[in-house]
ModelCIF file with pLDDT and N, C-alpha, C, O atoms, coordinates in Angstrom:
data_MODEL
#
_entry.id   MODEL 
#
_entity.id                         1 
_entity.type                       polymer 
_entity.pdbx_number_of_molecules   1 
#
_entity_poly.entity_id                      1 
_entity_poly.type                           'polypeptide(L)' 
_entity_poly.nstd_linkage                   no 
_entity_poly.nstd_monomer                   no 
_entity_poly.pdbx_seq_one_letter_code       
;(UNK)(UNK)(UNK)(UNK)(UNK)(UNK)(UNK)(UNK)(UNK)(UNK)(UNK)(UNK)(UNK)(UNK)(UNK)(UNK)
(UNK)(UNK)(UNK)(UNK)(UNK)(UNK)(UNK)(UNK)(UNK)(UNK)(UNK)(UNK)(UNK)(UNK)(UNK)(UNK)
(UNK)(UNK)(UNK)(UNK)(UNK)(UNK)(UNK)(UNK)(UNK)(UNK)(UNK)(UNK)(UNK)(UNK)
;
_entity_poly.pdbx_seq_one_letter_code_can   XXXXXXXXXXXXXXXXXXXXXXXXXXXXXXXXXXXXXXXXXXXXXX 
_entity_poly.pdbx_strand_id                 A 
#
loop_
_entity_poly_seq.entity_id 
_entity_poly_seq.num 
_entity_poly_seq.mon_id 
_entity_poly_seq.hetero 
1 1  UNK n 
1 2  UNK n 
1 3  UNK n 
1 4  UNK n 
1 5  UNK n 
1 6  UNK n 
1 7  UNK n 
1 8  UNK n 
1 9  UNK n 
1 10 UNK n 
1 11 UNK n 
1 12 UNK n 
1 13 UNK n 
1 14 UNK n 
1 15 UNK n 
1 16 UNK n 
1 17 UNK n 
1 18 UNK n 
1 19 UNK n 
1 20 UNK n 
1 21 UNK n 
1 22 UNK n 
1 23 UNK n 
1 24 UNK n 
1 25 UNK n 
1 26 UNK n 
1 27 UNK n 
1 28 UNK n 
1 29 UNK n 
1 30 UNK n 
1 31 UNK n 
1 32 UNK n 
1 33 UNK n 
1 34 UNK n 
1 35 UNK n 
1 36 UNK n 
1 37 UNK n 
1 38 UNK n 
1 39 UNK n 
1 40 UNK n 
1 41 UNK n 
1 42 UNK n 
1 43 UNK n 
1 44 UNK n 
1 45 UNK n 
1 46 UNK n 
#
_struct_asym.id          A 
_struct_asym.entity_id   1 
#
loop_
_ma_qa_metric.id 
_ma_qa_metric.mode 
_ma_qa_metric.name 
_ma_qa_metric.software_group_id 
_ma_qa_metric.type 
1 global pLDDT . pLDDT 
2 local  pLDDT . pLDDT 
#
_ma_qa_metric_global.metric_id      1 
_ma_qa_metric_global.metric_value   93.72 
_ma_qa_metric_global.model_id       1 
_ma_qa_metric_global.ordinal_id     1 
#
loop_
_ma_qa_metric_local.label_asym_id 
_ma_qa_metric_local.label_comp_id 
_ma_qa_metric_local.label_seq_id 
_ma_qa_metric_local.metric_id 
_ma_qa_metric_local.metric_value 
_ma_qa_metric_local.model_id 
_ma_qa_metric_local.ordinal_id 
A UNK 1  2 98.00 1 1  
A UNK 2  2 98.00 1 2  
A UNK 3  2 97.00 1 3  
A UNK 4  2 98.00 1 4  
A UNK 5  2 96.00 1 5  
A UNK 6  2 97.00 1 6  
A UNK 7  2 98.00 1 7  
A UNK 8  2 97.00 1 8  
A UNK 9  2 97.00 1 9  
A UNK 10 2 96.00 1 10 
A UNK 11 2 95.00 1 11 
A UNK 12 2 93.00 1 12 
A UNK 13 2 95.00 1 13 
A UNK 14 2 95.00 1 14 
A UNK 15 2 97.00 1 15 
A UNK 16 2 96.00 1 16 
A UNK 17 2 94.00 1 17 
A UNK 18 2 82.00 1 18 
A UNK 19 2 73.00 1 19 
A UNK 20 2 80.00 1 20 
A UNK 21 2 94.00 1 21 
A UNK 22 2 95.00 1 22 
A UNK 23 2 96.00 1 23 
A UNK 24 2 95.00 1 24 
A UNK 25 2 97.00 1 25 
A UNK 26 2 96.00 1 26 
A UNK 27 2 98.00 1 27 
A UNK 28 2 98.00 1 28 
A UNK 29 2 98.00 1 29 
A UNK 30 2 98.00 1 30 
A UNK 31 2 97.00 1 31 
A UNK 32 2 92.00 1 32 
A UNK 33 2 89.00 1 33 
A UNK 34 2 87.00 1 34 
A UNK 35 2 80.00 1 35 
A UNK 36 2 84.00 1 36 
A UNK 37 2 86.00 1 37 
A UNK 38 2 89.00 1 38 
A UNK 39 2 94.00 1 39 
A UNK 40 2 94.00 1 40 
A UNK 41 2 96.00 1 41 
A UNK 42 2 96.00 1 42 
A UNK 43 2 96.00 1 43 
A UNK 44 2 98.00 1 44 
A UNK 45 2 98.00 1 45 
A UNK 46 2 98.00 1 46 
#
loop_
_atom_site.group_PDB 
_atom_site.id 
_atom_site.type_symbol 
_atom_site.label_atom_id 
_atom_site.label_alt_id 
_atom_site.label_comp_id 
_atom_site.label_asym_id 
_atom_site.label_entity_id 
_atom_site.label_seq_id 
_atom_site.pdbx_PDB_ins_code 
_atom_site.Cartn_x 
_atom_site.Cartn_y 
_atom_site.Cartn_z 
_atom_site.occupancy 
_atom_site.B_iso_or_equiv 
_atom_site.pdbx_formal_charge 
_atom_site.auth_seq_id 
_atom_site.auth_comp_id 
_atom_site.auth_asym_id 
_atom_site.auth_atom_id 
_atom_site.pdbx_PDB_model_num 
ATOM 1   N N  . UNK A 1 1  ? -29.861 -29.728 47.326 1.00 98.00 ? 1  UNK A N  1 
ATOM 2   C CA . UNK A 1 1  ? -29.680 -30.949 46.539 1.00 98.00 ? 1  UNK A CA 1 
ATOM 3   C C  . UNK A 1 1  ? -30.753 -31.992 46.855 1.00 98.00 ? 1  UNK A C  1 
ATOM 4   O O  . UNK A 1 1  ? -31.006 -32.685 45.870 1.00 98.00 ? 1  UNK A O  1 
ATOM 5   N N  . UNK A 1 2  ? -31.594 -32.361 48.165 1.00 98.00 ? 2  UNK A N  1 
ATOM 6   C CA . UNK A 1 2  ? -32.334 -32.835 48.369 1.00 98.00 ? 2  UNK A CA 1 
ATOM 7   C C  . UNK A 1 2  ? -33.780 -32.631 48.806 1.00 98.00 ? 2  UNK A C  1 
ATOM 8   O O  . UNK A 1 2  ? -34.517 -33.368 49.461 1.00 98.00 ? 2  UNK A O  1 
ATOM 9   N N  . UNK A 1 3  ? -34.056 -31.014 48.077 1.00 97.00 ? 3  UNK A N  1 
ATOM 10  C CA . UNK A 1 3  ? -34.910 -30.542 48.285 1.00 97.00 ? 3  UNK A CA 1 
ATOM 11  C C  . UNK A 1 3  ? -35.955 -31.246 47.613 1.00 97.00 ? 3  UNK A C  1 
ATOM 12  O O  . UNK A 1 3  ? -35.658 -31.415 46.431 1.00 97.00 ? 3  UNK A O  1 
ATOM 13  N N  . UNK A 1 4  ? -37.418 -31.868 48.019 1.00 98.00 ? 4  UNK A N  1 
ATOM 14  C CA . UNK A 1 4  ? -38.606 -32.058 46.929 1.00 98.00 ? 4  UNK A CA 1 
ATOM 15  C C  . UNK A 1 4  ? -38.827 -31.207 45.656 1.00 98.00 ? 4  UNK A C  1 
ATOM 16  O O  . UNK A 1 4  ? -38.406 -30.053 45.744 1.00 98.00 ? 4  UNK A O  1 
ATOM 17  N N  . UNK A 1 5  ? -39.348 -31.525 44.612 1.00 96.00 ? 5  UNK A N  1 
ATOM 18  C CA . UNK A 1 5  ? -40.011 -29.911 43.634 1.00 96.00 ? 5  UNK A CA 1 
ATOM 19  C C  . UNK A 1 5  ? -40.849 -29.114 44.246 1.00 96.00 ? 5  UNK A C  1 
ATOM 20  O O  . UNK A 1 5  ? -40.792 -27.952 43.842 1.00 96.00 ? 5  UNK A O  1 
ATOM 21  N N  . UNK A 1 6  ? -41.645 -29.333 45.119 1.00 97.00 ? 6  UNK A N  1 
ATOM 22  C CA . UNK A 1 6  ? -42.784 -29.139 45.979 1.00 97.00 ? 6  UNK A CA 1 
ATOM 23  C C  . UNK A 1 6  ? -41.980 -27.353 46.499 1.00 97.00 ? 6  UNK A C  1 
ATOM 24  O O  . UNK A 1 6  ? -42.592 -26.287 46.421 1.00 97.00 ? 6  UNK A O  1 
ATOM 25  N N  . UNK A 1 7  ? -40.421 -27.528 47.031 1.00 98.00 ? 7  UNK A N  1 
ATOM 26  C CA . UNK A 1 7  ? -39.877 -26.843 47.937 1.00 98.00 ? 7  UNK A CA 1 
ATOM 27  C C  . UNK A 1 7  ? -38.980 -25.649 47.402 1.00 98.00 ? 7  UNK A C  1 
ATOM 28  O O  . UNK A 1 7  ? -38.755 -25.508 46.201 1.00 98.00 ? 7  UNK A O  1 
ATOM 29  N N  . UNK A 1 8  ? -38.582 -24.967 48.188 1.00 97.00 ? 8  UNK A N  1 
ATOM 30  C CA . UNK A 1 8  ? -37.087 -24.364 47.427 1.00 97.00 ? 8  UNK A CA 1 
ATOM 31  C C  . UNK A 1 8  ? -36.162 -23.952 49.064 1.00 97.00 ? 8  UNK A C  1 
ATOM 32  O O  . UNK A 1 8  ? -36.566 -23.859 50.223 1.00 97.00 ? 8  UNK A O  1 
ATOM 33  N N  . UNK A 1 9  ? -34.744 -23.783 48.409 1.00 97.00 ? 9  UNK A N  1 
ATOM 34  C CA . UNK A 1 9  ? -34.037 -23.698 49.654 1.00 97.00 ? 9  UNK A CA 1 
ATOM 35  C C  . UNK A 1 9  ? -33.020 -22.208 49.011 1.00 97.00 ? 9  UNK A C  1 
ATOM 36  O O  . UNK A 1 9  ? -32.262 -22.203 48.041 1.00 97.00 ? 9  UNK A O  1 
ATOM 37  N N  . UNK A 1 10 ? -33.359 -21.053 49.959 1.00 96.00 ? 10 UNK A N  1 
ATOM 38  C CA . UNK A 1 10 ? -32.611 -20.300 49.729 1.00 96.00 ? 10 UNK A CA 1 
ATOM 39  C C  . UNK A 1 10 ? -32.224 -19.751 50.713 1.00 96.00 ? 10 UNK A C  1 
ATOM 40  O O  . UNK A 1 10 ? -32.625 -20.227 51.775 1.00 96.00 ? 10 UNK A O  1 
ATOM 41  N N  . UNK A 1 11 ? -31.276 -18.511 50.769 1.00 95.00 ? 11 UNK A N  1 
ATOM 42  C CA . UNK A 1 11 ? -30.030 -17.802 51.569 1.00 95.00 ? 11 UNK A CA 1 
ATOM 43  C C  . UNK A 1 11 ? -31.029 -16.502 52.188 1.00 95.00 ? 11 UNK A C  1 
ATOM 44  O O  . UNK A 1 11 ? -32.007 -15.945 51.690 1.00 95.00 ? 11 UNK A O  1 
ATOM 45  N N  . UNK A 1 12 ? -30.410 -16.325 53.323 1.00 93.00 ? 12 UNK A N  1 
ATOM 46  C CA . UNK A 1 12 ? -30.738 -14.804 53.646 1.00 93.00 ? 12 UNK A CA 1 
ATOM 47  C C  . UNK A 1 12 ? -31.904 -14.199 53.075 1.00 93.00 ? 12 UNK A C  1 
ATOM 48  O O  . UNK A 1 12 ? -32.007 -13.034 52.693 1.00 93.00 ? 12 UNK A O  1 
ATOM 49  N N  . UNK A 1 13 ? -32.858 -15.186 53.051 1.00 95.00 ? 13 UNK A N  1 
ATOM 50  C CA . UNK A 1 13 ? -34.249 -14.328 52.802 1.00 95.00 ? 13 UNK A CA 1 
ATOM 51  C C  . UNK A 1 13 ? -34.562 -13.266 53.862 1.00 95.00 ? 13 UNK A C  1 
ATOM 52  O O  . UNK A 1 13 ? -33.922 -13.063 54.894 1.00 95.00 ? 13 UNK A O  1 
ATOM 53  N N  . UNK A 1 14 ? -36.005 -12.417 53.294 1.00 95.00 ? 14 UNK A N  1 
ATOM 54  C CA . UNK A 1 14 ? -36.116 -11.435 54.178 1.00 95.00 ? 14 UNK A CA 1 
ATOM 55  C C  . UNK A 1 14 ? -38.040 -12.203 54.496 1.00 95.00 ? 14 UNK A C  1 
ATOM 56  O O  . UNK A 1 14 ? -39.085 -12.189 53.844 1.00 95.00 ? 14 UNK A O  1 
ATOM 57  N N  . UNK A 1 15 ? -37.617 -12.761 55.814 1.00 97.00 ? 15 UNK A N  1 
ATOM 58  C CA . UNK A 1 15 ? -39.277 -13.292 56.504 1.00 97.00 ? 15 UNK A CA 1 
ATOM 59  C C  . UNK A 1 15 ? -39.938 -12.135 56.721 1.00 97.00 ? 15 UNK A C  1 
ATOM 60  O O  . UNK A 1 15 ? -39.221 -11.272 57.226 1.00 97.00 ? 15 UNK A O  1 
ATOM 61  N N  . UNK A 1 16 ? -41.437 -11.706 56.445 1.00 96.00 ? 16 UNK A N  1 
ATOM 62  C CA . UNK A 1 16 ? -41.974 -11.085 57.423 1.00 96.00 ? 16 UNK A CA 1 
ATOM 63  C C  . UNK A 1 16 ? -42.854 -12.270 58.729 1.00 96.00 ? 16 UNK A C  1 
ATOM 64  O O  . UNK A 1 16 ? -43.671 -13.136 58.416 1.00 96.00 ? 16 UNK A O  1 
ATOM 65  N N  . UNK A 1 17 ? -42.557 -12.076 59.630 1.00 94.00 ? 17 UNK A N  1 
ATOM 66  C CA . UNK A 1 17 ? -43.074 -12.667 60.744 1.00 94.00 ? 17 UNK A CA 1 
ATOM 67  C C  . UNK A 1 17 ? -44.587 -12.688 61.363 1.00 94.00 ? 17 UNK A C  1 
ATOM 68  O O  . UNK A 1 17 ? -45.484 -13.512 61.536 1.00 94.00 ? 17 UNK A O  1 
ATOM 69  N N  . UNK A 1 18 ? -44.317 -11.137 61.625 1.00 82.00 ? 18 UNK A N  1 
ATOM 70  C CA . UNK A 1 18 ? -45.656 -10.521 61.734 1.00 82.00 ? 18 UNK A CA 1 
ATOM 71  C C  . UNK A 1 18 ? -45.346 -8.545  61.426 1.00 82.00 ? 18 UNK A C  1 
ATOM 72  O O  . UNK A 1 18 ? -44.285 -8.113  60.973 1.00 82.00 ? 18 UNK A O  1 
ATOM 73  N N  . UNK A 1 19 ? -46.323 -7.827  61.736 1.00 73.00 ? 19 UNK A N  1 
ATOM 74  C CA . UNK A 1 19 ? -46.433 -6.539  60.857 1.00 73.00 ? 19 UNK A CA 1 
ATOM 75  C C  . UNK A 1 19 ? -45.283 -5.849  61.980 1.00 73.00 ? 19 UNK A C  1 
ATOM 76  O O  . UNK A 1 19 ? -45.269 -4.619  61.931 1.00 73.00 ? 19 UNK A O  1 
ATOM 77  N N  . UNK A 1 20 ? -44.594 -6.297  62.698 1.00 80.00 ? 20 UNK A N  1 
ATOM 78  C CA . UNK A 1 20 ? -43.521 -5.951  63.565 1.00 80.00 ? 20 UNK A CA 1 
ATOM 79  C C  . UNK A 1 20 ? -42.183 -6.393  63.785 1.00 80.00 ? 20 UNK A C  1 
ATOM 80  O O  . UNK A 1 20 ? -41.435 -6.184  64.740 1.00 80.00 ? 20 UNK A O  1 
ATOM 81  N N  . UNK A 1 21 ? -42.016 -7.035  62.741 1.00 94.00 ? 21 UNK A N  1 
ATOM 82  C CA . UNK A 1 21 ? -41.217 -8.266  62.782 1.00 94.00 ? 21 UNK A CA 1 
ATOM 83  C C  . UNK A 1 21 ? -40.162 -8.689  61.634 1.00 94.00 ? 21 UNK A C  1 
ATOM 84  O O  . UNK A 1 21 ? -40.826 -9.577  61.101 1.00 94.00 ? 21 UNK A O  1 
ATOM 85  N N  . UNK A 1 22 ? -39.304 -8.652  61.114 1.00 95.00 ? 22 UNK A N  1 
ATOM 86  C CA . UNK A 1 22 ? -38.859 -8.993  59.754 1.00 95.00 ? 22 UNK A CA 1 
ATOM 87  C C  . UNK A 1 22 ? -37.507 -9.007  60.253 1.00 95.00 ? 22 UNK A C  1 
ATOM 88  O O  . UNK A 1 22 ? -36.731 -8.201  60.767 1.00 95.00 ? 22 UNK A O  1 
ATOM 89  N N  . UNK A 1 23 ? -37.512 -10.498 59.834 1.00 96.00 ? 23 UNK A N  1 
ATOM 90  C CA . UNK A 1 23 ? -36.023 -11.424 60.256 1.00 96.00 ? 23 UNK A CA 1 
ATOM 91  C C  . UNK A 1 23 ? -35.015 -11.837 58.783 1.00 96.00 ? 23 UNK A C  1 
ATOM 92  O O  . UNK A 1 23 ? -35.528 -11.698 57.673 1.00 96.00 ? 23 UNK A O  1 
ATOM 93  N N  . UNK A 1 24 ? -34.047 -12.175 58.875 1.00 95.00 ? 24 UNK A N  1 
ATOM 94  C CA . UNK A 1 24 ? -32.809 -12.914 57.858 1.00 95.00 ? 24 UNK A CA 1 
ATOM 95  C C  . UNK A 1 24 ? -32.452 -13.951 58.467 1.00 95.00 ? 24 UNK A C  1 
ATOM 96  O O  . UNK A 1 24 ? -31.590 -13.949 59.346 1.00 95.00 ? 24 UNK A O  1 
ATOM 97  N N  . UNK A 1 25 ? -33.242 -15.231 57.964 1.00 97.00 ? 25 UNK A N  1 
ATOM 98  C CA . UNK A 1 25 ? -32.295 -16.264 58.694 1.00 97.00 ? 25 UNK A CA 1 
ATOM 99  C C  . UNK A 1 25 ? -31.789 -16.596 57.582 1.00 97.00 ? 25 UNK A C  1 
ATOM 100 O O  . UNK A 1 25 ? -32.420 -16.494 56.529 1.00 97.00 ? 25 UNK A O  1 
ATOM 101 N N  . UNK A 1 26 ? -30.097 -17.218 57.685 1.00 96.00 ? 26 UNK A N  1 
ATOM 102 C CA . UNK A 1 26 ? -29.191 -17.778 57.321 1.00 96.00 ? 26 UNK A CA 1 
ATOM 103 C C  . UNK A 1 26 ? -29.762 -18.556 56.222 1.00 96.00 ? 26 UNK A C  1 
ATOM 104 O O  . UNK A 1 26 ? -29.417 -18.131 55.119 1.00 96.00 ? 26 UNK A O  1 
ATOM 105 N N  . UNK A 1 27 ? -30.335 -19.311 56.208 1.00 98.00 ? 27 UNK A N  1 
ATOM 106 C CA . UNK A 1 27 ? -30.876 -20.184 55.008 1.00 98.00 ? 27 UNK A CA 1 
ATOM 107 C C  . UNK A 1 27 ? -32.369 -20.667 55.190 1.00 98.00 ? 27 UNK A C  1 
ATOM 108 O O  . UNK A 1 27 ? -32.691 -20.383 56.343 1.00 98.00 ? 27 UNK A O  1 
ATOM 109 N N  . UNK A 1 28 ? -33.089 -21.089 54.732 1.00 98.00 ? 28 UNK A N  1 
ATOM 110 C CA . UNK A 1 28 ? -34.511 -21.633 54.527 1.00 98.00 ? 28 UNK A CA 1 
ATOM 111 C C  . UNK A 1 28 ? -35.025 -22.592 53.330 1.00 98.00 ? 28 UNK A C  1 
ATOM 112 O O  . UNK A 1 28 ? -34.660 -22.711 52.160 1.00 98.00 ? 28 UNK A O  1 
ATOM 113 N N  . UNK A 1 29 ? -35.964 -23.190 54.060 1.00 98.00 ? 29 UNK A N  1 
ATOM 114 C CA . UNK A 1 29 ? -36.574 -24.144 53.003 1.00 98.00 ? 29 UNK A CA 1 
ATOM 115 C C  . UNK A 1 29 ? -38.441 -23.356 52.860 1.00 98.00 ? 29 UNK A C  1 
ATOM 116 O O  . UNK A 1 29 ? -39.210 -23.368 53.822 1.00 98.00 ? 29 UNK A O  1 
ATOM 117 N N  . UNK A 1 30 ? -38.724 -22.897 51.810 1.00 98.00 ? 30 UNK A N  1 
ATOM 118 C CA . UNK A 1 30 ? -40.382 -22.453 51.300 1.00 98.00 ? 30 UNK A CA 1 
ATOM 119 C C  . UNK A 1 30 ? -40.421 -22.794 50.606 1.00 98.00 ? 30 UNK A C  1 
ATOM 120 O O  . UNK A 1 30 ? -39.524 -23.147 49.840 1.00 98.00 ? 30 UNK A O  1 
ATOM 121 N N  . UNK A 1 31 ? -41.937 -22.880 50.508 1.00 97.00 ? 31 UNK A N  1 
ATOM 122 C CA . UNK A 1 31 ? -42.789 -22.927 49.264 1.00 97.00 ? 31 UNK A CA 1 
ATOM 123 C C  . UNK A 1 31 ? -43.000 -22.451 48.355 1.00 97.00 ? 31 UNK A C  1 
ATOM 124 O O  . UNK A 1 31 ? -43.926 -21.640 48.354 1.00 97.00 ? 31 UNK A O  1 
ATOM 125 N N  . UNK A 1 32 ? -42.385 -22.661 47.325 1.00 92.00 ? 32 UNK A N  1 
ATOM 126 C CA . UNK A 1 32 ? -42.260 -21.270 45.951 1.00 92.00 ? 32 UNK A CA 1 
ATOM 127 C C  . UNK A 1 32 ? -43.355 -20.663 46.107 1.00 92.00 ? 32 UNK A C  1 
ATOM 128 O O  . UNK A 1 32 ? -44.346 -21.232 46.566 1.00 92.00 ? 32 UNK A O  1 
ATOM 129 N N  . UNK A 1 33 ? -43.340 -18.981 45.625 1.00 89.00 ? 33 UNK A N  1 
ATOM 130 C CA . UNK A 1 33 ? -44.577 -17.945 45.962 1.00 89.00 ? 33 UNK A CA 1 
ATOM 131 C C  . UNK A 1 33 ? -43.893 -16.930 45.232 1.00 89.00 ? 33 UNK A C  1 
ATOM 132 O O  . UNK A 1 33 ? -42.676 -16.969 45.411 1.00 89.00 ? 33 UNK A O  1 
ATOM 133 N N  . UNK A 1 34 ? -44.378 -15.848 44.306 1.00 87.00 ? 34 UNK A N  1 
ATOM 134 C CA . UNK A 1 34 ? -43.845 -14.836 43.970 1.00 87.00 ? 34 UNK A CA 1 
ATOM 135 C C  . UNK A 1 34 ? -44.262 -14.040 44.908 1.00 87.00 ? 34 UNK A C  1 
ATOM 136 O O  . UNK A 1 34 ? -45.401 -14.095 45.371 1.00 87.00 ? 34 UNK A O  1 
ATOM 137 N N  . UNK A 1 35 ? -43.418 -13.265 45.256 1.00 80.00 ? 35 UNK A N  1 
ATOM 138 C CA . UNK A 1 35 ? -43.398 -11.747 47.180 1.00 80.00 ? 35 UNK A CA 1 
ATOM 139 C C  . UNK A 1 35 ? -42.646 -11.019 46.368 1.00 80.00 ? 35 UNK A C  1 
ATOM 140 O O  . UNK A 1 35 ? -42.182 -11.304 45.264 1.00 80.00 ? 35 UNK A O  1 
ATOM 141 N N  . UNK A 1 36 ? -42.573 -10.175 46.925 1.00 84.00 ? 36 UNK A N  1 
ATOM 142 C CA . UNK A 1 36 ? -41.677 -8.802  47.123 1.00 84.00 ? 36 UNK A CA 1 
ATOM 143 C C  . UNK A 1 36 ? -40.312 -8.976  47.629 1.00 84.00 ? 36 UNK A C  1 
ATOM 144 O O  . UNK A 1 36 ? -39.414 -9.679  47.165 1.00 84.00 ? 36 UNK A O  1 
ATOM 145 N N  . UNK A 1 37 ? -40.311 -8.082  48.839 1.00 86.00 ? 37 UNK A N  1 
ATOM 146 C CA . UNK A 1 37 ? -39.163 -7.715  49.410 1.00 86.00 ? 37 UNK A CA 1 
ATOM 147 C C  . UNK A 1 37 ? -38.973 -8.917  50.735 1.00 86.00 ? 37 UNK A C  1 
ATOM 148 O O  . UNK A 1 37 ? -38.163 -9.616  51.343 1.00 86.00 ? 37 UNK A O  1 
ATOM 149 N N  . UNK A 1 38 ? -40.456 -8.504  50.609 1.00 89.00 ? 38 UNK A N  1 
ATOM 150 C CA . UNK A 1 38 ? -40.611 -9.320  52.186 1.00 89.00 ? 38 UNK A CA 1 
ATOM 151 C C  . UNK A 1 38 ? -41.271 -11.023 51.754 1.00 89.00 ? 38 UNK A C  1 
ATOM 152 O O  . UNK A 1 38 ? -42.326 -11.135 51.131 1.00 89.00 ? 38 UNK A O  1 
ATOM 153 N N  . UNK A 1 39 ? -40.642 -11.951 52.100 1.00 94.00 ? 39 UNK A N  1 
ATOM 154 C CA . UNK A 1 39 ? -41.905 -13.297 52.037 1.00 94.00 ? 39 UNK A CA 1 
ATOM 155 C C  . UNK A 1 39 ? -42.305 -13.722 52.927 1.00 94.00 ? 39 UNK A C  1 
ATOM 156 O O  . UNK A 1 39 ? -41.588 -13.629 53.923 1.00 94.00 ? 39 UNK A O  1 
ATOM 157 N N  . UNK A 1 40 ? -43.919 -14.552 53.100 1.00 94.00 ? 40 UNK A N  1 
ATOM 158 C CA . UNK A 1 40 ? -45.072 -14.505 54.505 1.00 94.00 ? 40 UNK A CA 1 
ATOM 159 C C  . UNK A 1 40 ? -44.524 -15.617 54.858 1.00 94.00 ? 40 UNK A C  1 
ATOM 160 O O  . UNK A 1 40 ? -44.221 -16.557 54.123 1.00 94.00 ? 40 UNK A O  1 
ATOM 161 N N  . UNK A 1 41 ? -44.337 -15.484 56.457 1.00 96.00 ? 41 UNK A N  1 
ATOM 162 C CA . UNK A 1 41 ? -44.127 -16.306 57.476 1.00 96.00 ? 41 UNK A CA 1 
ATOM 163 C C  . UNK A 1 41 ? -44.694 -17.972 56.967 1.00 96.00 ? 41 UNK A C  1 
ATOM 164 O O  . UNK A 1 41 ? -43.950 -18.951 56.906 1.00 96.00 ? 41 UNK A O  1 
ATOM 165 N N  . UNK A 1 42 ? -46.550 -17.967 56.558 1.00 96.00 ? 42 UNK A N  1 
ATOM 166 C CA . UNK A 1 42 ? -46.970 -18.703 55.819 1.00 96.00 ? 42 UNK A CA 1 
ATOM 167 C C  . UNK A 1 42 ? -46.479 -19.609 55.203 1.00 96.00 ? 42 UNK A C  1 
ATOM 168 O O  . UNK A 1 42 ? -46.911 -20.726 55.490 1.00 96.00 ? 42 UNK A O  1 
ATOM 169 N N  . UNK A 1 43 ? -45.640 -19.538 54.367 1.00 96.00 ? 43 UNK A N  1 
ATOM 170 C CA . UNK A 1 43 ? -44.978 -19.975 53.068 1.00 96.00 ? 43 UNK A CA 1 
ATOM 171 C C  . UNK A 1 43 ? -43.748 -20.495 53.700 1.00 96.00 ? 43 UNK A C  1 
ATOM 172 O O  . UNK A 1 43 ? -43.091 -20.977 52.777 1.00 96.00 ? 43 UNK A O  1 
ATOM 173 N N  . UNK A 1 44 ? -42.997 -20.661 55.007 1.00 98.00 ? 44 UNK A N  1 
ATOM 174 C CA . UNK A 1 44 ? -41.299 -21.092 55.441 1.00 98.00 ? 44 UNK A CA 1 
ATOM 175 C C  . UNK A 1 44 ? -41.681 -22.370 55.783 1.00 98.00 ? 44 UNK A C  1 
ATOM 176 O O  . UNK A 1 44 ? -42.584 -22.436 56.617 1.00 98.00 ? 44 UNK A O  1 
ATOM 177 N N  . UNK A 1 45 ? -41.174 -23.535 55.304 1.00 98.00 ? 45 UNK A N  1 
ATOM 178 C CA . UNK A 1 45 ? -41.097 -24.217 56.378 1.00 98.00 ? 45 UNK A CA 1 
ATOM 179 C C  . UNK A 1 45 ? -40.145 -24.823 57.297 1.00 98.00 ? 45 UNK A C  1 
ATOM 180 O O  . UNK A 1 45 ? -40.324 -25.505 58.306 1.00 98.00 ? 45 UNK A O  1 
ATOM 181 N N  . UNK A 1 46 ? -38.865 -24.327 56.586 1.00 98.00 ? 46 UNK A N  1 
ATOM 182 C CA . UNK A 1 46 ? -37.763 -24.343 57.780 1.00 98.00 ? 46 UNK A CA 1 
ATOM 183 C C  . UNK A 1 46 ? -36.773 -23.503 57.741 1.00 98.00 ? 46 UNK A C  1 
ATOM 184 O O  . UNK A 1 46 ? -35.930 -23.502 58.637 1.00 98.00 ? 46 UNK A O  1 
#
């Protein structure tokens, strides 16, 4: 609800971290980006 346009806030994404690495956190705030399966560490910012 108080996200900028700039942002987006979604559920149980799938982070890749690094090429060893791929987490689900609970919720997040990124930077819209069309990804796949996986979205880049890059792009989270909370």
């Amino acid at each position: 609800a108080a996200c900028p346009d700039h942002l987006q806030t979604t559920i149980e994404l799938n982070v890749l971290l690094s090429s060893g690495r791929l987490v689900i956190p609970d919720f997040t705030i990124v930077k819209p980006r069309e990804a796949g399966v996986m979205f880049p560490v890059s792009d989270v910012v909370l």
